[in-house]
C-alpha atoms as a PDB file:
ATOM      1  CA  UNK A   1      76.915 -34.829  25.905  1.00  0.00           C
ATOM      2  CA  UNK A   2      75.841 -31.344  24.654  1.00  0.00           C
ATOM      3  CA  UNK A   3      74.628 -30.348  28.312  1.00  0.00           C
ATOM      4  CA  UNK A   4      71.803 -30.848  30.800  1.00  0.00           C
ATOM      5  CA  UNK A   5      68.263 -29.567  30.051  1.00  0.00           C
ATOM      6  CA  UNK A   6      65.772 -29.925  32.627  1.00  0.00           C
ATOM      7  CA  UNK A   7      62.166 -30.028  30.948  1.00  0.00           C
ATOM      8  CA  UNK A   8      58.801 -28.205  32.573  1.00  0.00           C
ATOM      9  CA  UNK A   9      55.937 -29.102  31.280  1.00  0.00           C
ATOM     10  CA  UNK A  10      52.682 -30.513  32.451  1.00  0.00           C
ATOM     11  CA  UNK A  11      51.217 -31.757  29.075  1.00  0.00           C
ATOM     12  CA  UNK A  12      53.098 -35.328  29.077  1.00  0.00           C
ATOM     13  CA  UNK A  13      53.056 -35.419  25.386  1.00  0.00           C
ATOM     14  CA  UNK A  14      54.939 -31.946  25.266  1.00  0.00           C
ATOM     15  CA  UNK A  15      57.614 -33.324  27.678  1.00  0.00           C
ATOM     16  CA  UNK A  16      58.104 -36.910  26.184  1.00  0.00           C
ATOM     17  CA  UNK A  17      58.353 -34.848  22.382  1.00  0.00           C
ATOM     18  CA  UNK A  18      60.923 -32.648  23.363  1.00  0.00           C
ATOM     19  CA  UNK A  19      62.712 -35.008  25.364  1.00  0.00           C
ATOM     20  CA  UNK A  20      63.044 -37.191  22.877  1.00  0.00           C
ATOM     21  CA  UNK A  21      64.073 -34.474  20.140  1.00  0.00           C
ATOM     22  CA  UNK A  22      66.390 -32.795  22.388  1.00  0.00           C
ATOM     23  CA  UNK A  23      68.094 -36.550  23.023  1.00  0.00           C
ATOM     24  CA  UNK A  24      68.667 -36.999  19.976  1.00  0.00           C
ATOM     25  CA  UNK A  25      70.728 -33.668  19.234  1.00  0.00           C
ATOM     26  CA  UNK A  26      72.622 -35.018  22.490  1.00  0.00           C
ATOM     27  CA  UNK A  27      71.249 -33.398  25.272  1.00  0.00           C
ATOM     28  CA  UNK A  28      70.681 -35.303  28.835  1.00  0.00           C
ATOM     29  CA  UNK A  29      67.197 -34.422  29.669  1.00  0.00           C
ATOM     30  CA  UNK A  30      65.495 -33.876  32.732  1.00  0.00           C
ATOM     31  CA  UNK A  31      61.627 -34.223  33.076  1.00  0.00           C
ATOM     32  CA  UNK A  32      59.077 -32.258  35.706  1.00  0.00           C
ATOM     33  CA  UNK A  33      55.617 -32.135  35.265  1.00  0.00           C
ATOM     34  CA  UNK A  34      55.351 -29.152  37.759  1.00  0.00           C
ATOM     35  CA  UNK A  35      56.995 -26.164  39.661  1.00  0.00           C
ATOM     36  CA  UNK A  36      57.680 -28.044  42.447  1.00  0.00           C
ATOM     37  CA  UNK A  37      59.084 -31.070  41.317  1.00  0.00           C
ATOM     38  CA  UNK A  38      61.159 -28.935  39.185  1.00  0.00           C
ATOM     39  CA  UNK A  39      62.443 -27.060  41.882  1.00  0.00           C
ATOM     40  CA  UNK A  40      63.430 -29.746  43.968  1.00  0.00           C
ATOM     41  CA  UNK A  41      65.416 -31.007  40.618  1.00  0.00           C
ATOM     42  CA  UNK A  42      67.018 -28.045  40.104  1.00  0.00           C
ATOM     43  CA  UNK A  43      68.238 -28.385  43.931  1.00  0.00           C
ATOM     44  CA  UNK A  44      70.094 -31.943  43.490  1.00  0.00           C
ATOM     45  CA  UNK A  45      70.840 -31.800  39.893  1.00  0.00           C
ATOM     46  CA  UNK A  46      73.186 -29.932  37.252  1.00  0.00           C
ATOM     47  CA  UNK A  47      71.442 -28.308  34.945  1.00  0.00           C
ATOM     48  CA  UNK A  48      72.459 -26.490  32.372  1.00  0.00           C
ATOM     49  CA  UNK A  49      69.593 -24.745  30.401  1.00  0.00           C
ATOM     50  CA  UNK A  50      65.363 -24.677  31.629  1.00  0.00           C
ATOM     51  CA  UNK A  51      62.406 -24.751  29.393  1.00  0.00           C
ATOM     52  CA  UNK A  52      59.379 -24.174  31.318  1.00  0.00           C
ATOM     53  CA  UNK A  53      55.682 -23.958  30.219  1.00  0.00           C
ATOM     54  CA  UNK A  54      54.295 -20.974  32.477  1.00  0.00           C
ATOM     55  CA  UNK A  55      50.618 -22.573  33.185  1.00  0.00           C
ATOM     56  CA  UNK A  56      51.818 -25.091  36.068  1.00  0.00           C
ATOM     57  CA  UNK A  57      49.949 -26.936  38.379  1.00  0.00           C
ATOM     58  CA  UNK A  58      51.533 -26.822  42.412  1.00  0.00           C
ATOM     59  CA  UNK A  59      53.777 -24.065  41.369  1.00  0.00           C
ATOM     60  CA  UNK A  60      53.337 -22.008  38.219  1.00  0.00           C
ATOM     61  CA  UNK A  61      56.095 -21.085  35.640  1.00  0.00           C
ATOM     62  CA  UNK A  62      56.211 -17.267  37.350  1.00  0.00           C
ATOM     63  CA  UNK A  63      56.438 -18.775  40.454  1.00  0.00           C
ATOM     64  CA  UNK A  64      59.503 -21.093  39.202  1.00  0.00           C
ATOM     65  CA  UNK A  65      61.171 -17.419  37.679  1.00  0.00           C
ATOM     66  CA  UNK A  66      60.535 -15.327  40.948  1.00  0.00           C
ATOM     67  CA  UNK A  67      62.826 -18.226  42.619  1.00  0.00           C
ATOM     68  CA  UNK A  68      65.501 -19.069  40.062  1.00  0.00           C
ATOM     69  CA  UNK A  69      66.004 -15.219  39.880  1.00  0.00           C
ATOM     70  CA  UNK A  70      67.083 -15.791  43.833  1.00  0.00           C
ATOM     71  CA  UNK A  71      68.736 -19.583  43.810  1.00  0.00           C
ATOM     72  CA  UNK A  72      70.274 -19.653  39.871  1.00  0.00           C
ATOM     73  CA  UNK A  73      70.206 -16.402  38.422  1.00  0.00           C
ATOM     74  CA  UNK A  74      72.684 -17.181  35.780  1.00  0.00           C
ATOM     75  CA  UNK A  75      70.756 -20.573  34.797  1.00  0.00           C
ATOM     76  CA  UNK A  76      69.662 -19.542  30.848  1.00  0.00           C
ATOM     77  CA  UNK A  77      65.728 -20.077  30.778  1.00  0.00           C
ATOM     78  CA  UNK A  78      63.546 -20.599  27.499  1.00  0.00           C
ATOM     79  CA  UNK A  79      59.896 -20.131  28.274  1.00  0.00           C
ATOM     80  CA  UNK A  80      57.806 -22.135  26.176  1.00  0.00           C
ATOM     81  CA  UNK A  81      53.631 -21.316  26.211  1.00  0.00           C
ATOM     82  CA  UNK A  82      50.453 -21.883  24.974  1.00  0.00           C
ATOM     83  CA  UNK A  83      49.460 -18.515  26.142  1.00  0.00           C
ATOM     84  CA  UNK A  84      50.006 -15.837  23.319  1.00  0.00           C
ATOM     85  CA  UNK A  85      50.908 -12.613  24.660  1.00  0.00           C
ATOM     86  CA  UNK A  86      52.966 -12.983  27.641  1.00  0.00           C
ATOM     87  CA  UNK A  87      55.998 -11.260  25.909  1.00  0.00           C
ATOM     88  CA  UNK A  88      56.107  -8.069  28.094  1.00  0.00           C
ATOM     89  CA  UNK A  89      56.045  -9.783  30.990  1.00  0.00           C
ATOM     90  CA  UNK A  90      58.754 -12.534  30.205  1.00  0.00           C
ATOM     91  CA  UNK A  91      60.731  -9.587  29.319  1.00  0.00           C
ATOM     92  CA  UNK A  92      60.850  -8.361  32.730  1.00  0.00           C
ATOM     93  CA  UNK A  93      61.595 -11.333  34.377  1.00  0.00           C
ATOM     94  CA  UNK A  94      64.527 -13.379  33.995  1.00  0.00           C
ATOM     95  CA  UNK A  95      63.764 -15.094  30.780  1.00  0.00           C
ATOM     96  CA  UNK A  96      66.092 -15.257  27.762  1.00  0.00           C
ATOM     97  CA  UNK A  97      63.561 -16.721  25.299  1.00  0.00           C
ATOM     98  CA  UNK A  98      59.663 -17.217  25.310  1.00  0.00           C
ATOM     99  CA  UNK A  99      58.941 -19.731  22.332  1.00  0.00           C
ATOM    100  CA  UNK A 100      54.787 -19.933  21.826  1.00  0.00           C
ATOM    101  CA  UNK A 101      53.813 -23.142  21.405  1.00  0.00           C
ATOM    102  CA  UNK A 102      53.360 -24.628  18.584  1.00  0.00           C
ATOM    103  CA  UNK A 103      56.836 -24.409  19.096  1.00  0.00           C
ATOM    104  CA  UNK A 104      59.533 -23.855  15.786  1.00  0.00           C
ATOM    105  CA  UNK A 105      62.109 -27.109  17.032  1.00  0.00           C
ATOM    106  CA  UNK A 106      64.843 -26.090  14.235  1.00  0.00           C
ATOM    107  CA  UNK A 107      64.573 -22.479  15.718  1.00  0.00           C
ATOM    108  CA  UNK A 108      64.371 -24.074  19.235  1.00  0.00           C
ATOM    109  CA  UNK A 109      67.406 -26.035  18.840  1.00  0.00           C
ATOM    110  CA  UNK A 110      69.175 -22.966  17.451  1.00  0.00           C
ATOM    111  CA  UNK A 111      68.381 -21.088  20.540  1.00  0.00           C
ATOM    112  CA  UNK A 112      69.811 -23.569  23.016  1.00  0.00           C
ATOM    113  CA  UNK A 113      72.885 -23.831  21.431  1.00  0.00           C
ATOM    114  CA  UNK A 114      73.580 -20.169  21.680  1.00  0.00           C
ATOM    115  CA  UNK A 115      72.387 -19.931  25.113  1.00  0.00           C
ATOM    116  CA  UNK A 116      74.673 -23.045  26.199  1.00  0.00           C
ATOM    117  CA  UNK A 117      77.985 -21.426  23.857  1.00  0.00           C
ATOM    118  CA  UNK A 118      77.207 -17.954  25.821  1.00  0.00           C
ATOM    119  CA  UNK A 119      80.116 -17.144  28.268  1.00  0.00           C
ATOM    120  CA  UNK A 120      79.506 -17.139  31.720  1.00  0.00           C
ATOM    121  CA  UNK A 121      81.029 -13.512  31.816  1.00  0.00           C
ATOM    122  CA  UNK A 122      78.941 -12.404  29.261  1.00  0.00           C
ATOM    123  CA  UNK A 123      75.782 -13.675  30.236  1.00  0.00           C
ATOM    124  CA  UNK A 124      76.321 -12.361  33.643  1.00  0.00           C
ATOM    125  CA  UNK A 125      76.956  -8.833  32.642  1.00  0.00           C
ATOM    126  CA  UNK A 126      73.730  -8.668  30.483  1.00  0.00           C
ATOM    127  CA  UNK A 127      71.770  -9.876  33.239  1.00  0.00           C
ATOM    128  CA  UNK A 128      73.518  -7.206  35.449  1.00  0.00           C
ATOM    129  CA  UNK A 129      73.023  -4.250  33.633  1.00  0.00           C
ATOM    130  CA  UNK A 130      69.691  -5.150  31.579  1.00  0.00           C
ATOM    131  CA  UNK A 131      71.335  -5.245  28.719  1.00  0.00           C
ATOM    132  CA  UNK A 132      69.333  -6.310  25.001  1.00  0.00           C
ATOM    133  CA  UNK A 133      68.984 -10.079  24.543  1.00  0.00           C
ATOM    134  CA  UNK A 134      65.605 -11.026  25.547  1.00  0.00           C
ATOM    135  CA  UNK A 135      64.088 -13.003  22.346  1.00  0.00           C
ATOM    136  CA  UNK A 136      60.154 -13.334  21.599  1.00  0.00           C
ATOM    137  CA  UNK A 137      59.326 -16.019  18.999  1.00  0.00           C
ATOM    138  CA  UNK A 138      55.693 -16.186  18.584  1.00  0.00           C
ATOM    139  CA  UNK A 139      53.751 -18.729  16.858  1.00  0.00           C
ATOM    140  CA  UNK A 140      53.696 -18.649  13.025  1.00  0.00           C
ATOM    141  CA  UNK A 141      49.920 -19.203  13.163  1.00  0.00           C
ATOM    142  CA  UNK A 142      49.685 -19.254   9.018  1.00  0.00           C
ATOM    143  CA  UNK A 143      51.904 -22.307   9.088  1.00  0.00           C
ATOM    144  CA  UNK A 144      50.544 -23.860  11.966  1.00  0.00           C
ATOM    145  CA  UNK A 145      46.618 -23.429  10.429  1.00  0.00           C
ATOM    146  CA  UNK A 146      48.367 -24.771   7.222  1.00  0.00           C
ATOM    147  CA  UNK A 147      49.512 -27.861   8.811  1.00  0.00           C
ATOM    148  CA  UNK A 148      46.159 -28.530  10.542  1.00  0.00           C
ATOM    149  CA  UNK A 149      44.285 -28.542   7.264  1.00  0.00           C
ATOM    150  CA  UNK A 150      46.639 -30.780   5.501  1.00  0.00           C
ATOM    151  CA  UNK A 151      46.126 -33.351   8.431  1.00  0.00           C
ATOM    152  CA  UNK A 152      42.558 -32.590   9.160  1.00  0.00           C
ATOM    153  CA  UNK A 153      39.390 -32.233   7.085  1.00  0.00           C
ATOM    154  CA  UNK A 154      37.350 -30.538   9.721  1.00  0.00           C
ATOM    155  CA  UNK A 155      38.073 -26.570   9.552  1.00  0.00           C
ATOM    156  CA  UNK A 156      39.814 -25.687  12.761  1.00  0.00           C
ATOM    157  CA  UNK A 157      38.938 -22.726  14.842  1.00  0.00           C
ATOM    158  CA  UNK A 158      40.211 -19.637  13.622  1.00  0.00           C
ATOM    159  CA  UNK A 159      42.232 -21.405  10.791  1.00  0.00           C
ATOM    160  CA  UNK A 160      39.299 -20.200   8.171  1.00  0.00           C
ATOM    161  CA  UNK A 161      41.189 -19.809   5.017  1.00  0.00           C
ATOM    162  CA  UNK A 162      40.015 -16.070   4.727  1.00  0.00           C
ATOM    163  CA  UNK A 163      41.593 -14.967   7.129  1.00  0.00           C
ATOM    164  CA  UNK A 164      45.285 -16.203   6.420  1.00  0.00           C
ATOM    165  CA  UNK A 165      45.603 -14.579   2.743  1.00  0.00           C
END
């Protein structure tokens, strides 16, 4: 077993995906469909990495960071969202990664085996003293709009071909 991941996500499909991906690269997975549940998870369970989606219902992905950075502020967190632009702000919370969704999985896998393989000692100190390491990996939206048209024939909105020359 590669480690625990504990999986936050309301959009069932989005859990049941990953979970099943991150399975088969060995992982034990976790599921919560909100905050809360994922909270009271994290309070009886070992977990080793989070992904959380920020738009929660109960308790909302901020919410969830604003407590982990109290209860497990060395637990390595990969934000995963729908909602472009929230960079800044993941950057000044606890976050290691935010991933926009439609995620990259090969990049996605990449990232959780560096941020299971990172030392305890290390990981501490950069949280400590603020140090570089926060990672932003937005959305390839070219390749994403590219993939939509080979699997649909309607045009999708904001996928017009003119615009991603």
């Amino acid at each position: 077993m590669n480690g625990t991941i504990l999986v936050v996500d309301d959009d069932r499909s989005v859990r049941e995906s990953l979970s099943r991906a991150l399975q088969a690269e060995g992982y034990r997975i976790i599921l919560a469909e909100n905050g809360q549940t994922a909270i009271g998870k994290l309070e009886v369970e070992r977990i080793d990495l989070l992904l959380l989606d920020l738009g929660l219902p109960v308790k909302d992905g901020w919410a969830m960071l604003d407590r982990l950075a109290e209860t497990e502020p060395l637990l390595p967190v990969v934000v995963i969202t729908g909602h472009w632009e929230q960079a800044m702000r993941a950057a000044s919370c606890r976050v290691d990664v935010l991933m926009e969704k439609p995620l990259n999985v090969p990049a996605l896998f990449q990232i959780i085996r560096e941020l299971l393989q990172e030392p305890h000692e290390a990981r501490a100190r950069r949280i400590h003293d603020h140090g570089p390491g926060f990672r932003h990996v937005p959305c390839d939206i070219k390749e994403f709009c590219e993939q939509l048209r080979k699997a649909y024939a309607t045009p999708y909105p904001g996928c017009e071909t003119d615009g991603l020359e």
